[in-house]
Protein backbone atom coordinates (compact mmCIF):
# COMPACT_ATOMS: atom_id res chain seq x y z
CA UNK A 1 0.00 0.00 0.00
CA UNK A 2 1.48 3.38 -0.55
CA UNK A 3 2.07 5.60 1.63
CA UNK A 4 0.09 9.31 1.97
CA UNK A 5 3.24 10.62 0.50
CA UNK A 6 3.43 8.68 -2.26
CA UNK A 7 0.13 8.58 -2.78
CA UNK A 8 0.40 12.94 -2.62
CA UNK A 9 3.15 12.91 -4.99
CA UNK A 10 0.99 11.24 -7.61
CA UNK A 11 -2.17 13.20 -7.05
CA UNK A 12 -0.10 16.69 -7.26
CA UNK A 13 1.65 15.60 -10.54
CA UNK A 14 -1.73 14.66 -11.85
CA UNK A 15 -2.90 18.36 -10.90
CA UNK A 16 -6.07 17.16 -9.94
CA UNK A 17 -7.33 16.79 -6.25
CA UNK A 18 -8.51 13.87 -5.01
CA UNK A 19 -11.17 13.24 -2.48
CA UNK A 20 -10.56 9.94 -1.02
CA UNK A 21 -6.94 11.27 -1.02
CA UNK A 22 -8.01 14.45 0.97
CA UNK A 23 -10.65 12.87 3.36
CA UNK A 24 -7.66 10.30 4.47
CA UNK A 25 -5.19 13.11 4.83
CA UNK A 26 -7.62 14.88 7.17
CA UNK A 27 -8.20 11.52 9.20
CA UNK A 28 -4.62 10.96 9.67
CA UNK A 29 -4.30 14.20 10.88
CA UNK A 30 -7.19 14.01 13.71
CA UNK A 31 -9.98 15.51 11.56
CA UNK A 32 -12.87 15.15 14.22
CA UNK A 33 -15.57 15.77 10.90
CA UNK A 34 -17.05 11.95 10.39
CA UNK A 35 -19.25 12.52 7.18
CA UNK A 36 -17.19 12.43 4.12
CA UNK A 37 -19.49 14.77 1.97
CA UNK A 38 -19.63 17.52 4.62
CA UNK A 39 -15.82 17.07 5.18
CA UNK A 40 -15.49 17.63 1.18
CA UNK A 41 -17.99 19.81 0.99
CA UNK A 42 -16.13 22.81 3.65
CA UNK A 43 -13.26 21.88 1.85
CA UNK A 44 -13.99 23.42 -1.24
CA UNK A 45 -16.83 25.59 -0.84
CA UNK A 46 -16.59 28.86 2.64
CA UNK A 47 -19.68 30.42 3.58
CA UNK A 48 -19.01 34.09 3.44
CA UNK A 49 -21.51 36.36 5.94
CA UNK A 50 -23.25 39.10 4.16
CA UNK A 51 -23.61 42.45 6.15
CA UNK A 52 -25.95 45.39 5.99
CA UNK A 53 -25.39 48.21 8.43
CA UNK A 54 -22.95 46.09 9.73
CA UNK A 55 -25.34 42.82 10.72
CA UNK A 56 -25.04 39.71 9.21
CA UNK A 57 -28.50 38.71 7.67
CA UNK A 58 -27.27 35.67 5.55
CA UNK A 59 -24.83 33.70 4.17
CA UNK A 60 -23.90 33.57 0.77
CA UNK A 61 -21.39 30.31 -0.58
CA UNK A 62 -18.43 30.77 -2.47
CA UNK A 63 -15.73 28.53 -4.21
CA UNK A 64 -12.54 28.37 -1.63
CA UNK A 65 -9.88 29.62 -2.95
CA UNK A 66 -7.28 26.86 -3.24
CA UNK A 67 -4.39 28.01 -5.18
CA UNK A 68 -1.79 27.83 -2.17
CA UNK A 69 -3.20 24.09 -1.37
CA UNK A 70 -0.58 22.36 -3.25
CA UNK A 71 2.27 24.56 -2.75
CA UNK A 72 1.86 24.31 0.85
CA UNK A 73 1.46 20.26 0.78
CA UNK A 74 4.33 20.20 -1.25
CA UNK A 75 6.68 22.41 1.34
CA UNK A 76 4.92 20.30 4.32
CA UNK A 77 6.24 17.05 2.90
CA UNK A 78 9.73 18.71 1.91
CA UNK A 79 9.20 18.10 -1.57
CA UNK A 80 10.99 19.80 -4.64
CA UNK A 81 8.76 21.24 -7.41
CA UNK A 82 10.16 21.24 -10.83
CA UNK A 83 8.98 24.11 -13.49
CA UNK A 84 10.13 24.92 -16.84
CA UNK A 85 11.34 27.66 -18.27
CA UNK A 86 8.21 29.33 -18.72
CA UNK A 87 7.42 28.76 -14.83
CA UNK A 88 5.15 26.24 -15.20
CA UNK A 89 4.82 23.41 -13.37
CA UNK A 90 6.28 19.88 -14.42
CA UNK A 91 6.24 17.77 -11.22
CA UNK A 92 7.41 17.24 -7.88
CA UNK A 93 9.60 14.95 -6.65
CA UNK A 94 10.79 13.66 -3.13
């Protein structure tokens, strides 16, 4: 079985995030959430309060912004990212 690493490494060079992979991360790291939708669901969506005369009279629900997600994974596991020229990304590797 691979490891969460490993199993990071390939998901990030695939640029595509994956659920299972994030709902394990978060149980390996003491997530108390123990529905898997809801857990996915705060993951990518934030309910942002909406104010008039400064009182919140509703929520509206926006995407999360998740651009620093993998380059914060990647420094957590202490892995190098490899870019071209251009500054785009190739991979990342261990």
């Amino acid at each position: 079985m691979s490891t969460i690493i490993e199993r990071y490494i390939k998901m990030r060079n695939s640029q595509k995030l994956d659920n299972q992979w994030l709902w394990e991360y978060y149980k390996s790291e003491g997530g108390k959430l123990t529905d898997v939708n809801e857990f996915i669901e705060n993951f990518y969506i934030v309910q942002q309060p909406i104010e008039v005369h400064g009182h919140v009279v509703g929520y509206q629900r926006a995407n999360r912004d998740l651009s620093s997600f993998f380059p914060s994974m990647d420094k957590k596991f202490g892995l190098t990212t490899v870019w071209n020229k251009e500054g785009n990304f190739i991979k990342v590797v261990e």
